[in-house]
C-alpha atoms as a PDB file:
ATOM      1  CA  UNK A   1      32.282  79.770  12.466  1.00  0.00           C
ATOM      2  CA  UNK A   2      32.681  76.293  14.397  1.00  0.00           C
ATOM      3  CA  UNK A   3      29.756  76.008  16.793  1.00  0.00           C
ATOM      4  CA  UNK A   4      30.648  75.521  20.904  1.00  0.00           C
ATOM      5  CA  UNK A   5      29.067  72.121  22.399  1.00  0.00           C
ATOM      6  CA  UNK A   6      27.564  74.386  24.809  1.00  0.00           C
ATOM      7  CA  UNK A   7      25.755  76.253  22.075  1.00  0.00           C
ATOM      8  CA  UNK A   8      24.450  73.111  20.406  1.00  0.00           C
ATOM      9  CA  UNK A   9      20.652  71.745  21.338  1.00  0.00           C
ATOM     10  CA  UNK A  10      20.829  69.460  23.976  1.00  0.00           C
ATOM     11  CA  UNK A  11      17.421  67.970  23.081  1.00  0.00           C
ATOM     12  CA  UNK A  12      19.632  67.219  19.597  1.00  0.00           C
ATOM     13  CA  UNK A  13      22.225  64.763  21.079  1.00  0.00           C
ATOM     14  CA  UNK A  14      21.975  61.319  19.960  1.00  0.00           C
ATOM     15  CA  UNK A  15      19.437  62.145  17.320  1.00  0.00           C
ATOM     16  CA  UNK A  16      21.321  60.564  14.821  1.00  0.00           C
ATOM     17  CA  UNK A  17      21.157  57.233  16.153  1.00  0.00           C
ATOM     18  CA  UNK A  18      17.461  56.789  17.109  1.00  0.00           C
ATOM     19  CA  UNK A  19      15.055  56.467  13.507  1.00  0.00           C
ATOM     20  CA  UNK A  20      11.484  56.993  13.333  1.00  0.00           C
ATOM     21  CA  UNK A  21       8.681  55.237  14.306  1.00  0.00           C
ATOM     22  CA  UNK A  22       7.573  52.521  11.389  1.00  0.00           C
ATOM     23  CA  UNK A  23       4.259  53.531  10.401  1.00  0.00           C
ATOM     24  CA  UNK A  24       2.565  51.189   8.476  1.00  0.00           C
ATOM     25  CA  UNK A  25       0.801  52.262   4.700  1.00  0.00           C
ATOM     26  CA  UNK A  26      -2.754  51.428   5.005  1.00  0.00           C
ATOM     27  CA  UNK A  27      -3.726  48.539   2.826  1.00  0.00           C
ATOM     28  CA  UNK A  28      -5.670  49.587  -0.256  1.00  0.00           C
ATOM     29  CA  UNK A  29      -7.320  47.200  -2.819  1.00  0.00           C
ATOM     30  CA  UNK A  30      -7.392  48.291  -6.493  1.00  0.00           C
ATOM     31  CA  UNK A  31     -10.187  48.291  -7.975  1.00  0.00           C
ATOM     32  CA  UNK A  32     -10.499  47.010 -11.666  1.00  0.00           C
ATOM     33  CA  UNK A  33     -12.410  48.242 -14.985  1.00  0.00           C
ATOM     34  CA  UNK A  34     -15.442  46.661 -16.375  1.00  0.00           C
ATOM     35  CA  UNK A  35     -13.059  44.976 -19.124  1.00  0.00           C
ATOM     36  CA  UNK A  36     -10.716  43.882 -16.556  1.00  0.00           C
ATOM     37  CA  UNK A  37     -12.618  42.050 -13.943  1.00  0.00           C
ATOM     38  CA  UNK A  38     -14.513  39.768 -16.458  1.00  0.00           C
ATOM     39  CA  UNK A  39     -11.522  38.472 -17.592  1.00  0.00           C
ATOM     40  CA  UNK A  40      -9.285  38.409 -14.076  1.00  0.00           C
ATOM     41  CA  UNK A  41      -8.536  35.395 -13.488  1.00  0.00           C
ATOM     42  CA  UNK A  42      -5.348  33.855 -10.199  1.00  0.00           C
ATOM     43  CA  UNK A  43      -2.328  32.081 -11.418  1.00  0.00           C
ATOM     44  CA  UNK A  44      -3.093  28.118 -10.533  1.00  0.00           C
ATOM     45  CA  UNK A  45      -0.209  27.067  -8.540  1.00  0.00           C
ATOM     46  CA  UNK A  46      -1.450  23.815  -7.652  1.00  0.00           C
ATOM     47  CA  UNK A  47       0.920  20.325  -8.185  1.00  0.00           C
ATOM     48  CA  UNK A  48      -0.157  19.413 -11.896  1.00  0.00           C
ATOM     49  CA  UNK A  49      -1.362  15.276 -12.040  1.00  0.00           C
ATOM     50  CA  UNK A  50       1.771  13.413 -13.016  1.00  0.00           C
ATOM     51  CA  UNK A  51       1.181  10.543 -15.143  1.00  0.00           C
ATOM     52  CA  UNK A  52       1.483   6.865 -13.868  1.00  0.00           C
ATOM     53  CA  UNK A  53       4.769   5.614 -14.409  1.00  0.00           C
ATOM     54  CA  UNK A  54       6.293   8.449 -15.989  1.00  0.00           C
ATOM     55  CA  UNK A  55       9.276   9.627 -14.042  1.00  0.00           C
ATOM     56  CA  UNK A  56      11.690  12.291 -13.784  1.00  0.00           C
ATOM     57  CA  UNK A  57      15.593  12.023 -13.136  1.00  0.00           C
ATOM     58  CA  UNK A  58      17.788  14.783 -12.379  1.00  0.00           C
ATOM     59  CA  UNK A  59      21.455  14.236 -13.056  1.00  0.00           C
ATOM     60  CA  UNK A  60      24.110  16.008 -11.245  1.00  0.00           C
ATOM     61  CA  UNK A  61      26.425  18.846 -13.678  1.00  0.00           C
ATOM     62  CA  UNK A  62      29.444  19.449 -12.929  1.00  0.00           C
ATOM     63  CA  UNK A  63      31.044  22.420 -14.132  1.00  0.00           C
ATOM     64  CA  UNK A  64      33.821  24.533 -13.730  1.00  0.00           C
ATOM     65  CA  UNK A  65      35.839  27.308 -16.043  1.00  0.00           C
ATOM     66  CA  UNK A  66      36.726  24.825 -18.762  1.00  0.00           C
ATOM     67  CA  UNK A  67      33.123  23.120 -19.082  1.00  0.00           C
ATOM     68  CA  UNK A  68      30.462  20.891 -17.684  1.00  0.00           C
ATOM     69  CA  UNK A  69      29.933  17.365 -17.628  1.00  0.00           C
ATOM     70  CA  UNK A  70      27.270  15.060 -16.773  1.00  0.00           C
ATOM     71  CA  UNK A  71      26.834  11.615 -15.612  1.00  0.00           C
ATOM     72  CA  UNK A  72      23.971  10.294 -17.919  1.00  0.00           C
ATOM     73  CA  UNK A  73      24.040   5.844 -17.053  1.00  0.00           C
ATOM     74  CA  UNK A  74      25.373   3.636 -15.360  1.00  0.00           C
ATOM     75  CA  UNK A  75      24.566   0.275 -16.733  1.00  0.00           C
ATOM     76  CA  UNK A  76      25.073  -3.050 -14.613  1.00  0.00           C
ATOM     77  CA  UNK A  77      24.525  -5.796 -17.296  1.00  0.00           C
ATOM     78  CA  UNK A  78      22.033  -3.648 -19.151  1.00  0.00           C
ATOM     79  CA  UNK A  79      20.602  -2.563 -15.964  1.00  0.00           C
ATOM     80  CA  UNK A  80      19.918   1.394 -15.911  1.00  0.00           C
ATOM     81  CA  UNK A  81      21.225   2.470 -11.974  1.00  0.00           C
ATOM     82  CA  UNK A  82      18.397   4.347 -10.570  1.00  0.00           C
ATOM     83  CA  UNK A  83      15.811   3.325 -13.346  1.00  0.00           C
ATOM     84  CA  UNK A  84      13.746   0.292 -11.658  1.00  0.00           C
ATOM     85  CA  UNK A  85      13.105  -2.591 -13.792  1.00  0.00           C
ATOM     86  CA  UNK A  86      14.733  -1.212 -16.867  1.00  0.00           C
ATOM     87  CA  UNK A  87      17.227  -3.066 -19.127  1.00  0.00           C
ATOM     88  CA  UNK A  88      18.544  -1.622 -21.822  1.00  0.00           C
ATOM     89  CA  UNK A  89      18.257  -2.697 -25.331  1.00  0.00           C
ATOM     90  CA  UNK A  90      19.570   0.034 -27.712  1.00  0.00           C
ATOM     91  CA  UNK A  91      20.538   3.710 -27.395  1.00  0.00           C
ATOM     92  CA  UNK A  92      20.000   6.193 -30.123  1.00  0.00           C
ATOM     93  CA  UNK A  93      20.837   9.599 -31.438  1.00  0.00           C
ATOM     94  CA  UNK A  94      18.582  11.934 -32.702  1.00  0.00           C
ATOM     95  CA  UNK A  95      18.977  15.149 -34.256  1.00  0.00           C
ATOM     96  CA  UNK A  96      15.659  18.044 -34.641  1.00  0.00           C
ATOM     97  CA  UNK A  97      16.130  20.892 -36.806  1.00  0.00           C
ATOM     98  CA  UNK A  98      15.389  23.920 -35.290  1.00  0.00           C
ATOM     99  CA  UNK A  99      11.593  24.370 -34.798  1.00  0.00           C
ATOM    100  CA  UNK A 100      11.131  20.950 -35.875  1.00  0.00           C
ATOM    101  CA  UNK A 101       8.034  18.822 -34.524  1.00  0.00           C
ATOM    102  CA  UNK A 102       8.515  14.979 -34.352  1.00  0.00           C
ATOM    103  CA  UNK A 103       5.398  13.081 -32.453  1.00  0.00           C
ATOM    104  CA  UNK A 104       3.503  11.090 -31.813  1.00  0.00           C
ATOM    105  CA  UNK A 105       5.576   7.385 -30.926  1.00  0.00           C
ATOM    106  CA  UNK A 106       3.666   5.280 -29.146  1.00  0.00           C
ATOM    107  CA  UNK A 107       4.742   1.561 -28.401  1.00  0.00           C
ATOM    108  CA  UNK A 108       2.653  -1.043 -26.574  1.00  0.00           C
ATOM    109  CA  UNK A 109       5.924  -2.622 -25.090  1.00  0.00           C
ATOM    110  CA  UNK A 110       8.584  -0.705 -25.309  1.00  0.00           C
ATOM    111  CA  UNK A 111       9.946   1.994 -22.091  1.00  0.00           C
ATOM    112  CA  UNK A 112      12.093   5.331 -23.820  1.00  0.00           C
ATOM    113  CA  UNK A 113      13.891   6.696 -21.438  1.00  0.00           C
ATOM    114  CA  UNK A 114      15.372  10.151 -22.322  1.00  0.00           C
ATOM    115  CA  UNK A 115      18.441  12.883 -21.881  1.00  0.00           C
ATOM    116  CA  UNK A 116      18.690  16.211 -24.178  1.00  0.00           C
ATOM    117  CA  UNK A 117      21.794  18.188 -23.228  1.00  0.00           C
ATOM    118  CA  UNK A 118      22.115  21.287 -21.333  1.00  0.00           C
ATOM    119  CA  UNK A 119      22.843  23.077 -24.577  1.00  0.00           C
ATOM    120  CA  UNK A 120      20.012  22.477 -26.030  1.00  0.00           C
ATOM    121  CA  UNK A 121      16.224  22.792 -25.249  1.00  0.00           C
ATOM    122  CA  UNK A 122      13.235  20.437 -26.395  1.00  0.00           C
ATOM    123  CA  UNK A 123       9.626  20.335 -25.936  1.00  0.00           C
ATOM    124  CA  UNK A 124       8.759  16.657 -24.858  1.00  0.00           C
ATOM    125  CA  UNK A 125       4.747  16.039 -24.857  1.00  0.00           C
ATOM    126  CA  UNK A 126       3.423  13.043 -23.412  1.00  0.00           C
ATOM    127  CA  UNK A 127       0.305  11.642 -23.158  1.00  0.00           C
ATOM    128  CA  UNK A 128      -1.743   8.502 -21.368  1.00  0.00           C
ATOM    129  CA  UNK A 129      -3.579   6.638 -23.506  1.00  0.00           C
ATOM    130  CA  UNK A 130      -3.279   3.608 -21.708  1.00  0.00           C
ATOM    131  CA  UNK A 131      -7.039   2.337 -21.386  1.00  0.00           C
ATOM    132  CA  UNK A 132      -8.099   1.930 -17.614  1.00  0.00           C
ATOM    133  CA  UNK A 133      -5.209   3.808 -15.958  1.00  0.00           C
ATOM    134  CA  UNK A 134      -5.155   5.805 -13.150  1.00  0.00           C
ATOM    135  CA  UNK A 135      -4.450   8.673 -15.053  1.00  0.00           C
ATOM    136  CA  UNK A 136      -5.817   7.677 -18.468  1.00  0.00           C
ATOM    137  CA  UNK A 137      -6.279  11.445 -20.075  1.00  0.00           C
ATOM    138  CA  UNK A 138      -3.724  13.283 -18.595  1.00  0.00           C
ATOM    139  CA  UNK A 139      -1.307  15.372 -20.828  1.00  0.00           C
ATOM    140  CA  UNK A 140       1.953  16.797 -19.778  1.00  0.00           C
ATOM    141  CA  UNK A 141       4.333  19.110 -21.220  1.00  0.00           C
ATOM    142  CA  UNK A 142       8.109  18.712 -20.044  1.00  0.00           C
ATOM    143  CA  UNK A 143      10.662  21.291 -21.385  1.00  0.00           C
ATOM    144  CA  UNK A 144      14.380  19.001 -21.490  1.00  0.00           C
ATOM    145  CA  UNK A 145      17.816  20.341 -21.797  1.00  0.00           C
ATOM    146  CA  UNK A 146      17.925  24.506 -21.165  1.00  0.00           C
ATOM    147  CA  UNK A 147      20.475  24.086 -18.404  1.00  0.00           C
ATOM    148  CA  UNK A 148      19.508  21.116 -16.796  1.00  0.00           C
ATOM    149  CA  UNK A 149      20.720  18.014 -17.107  1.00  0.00           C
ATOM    150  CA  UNK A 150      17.565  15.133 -16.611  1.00  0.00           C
ATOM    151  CA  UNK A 151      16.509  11.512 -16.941  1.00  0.00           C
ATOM    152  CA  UNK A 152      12.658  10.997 -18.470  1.00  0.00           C
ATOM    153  CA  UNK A 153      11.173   7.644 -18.143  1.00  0.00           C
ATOM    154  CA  UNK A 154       8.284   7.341 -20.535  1.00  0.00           C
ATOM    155  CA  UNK A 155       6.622   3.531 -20.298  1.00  0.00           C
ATOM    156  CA  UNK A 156       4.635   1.872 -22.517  1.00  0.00           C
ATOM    157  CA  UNK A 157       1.103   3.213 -23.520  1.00  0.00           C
ATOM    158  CA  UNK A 158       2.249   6.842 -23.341  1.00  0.00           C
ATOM    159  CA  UNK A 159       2.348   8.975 -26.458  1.00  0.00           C
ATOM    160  CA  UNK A 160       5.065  10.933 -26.737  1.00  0.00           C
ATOM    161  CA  UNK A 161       6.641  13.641 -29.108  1.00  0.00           C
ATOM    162  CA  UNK A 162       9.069  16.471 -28.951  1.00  0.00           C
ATOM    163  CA  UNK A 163       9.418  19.802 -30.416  1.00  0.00           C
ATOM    164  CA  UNK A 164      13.025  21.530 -30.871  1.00  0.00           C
ATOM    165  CA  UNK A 165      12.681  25.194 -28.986  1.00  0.00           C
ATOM    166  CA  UNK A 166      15.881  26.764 -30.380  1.00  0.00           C
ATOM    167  CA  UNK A 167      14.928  28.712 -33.234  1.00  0.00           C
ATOM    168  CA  UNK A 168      17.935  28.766 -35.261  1.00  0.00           C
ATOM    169  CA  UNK A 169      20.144  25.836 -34.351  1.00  0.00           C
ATOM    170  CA  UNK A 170      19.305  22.052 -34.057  1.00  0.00           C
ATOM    171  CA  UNK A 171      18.738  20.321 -31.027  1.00  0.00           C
ATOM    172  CA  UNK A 172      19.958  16.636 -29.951  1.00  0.00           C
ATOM    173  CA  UNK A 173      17.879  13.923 -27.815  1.00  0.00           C
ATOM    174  CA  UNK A 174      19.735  10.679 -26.241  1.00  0.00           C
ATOM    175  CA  UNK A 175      17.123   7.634 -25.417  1.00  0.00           C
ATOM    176  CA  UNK A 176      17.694   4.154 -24.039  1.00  0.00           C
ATOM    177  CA  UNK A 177      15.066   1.685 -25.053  1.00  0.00           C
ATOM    178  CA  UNK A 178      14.320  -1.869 -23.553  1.00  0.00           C
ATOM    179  CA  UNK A 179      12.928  -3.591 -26.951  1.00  0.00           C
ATOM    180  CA  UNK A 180      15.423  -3.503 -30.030  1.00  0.00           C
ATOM    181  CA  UNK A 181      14.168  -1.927 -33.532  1.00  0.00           C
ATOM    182  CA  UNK A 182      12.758  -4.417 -35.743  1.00  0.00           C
ATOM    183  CA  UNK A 183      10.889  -4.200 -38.787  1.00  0.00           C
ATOM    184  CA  UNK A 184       9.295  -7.411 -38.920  1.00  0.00           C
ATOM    185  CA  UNK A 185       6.065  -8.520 -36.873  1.00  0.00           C
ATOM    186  CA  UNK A 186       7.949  -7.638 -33.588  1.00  0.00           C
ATOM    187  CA  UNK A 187       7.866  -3.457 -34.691  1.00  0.00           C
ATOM    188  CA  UNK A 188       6.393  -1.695 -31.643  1.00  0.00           C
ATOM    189  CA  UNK A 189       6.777   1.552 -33.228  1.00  0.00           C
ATOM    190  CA  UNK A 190       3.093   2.810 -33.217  1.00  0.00           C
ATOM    191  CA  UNK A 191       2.324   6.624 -34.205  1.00  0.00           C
ATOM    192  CA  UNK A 192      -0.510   9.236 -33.811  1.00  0.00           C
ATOM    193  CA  UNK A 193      -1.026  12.190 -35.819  1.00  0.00           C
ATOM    194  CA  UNK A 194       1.341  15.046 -34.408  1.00  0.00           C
ATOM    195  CA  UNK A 195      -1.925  17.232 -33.709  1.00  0.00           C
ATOM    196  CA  UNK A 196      -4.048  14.195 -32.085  1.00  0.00           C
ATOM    197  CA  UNK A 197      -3.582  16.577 -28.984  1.00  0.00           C
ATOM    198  CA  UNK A 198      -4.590  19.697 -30.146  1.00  0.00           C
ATOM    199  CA  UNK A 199      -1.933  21.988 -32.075  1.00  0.00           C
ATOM    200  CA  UNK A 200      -1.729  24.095 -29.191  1.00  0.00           C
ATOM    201  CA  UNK A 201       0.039  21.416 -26.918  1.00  0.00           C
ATOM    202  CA  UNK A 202       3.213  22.645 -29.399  1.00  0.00           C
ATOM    203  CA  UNK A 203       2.624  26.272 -28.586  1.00  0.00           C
ATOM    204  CA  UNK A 204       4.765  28.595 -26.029  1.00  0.00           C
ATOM    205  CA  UNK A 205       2.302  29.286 -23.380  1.00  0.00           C
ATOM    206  CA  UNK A 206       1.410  32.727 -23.089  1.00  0.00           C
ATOM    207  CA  UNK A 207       0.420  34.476 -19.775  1.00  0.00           C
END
């Protein structure tokens, strides 16, 4: 049976566009077990120390329903655009099977300057050993490729290896160089042991 207006509530009308009154939950802190608290510890969000002279490029991708591309040089008579004070020498190709470690390079003269593409994903560790600089010590760990398309600038003085992330397929890394390979008294192709760092420095952080 329909219902008259004049039998419905009056104290009813609008109802339906008025809500109730937020009340806010009263703030509770949780309390932790024994076990718990002596181990709690707050996520550091802090900027991390960059290392003197290393820098980081990002490269435009383009990309549409066919594929991607990426920009990686331009090169004005050797001259890297964007890249201060670097000429290059030589680019190479390189190839990591998956899981594969390769490290540590270090050169005395010689500035690497690298690109791993989007499709594939490396580990790149670097290190200062340079004696007296500003940030003689300081360790960084810098995952390339995954997605992103980047420019790393790693100068002289700074260990540096790379670990391929994809378990099962190989991963590629493009680098410029300023000094040309040579095997004679002119090699600046120094190495350190590829746990000089620790072992851990190759390990997927956990937490």
């Amino acid at each position: 049976m329909a219902v008259s207006k004049a039998c419905r509530n009056p104290r009813q009308r609008g109802s339906y566009a008025r809500s109730a009154p937020f009340l806010p939950v009263p703030f509770r802190m949780s309390q932790f077990n024994a076990g718990a608290q002596a181990a709690y510890g707050v996520q550091d969000y802090s900027p991390k120390t960059t290392i003197e002279g290393l820098e980081i490029h990002s490269l435009t991708r383009f990309n549409d329903d066919g594929g991607s591309m990426s920009e990686l040089a331009r090169l004005d008579e050797g001259r890297l655009e964007g890249v201060e004070g670097f000429v290059c020498r030589q680019m190479n190709y390189s190839v990591m099977e998956p899981l594969a470690i390769k490290a540590f390079h270090l050169h005395r003269r010689q500035t690497d300057v690298w690109y791993v593409p989007p499709s594939d994903k490396i580990l790149l560790a670097v290190a200062d050993v340079r004696a007296g600089s500003s940030t003689e010590g300081v360790v960084q760990r810098i995952v390339m490729g995954d997605g992103n398309s980047k420019l790393v600038r790693i100068p002289p003085g700074v260990a540096h290896g790379a670990k391929n992330l994809r378990p099962a397929t190989p991963s590629t890394i493009i680098y410029f160089v300023d000094v040309q390979f040579s095997v004679g008294e002119e090699c600046d192709e120094g190495r350190l042991p590829w746990d000089h760092f620790g072992a851990k420095i190759w390990e997927v952080e956990r937490g």
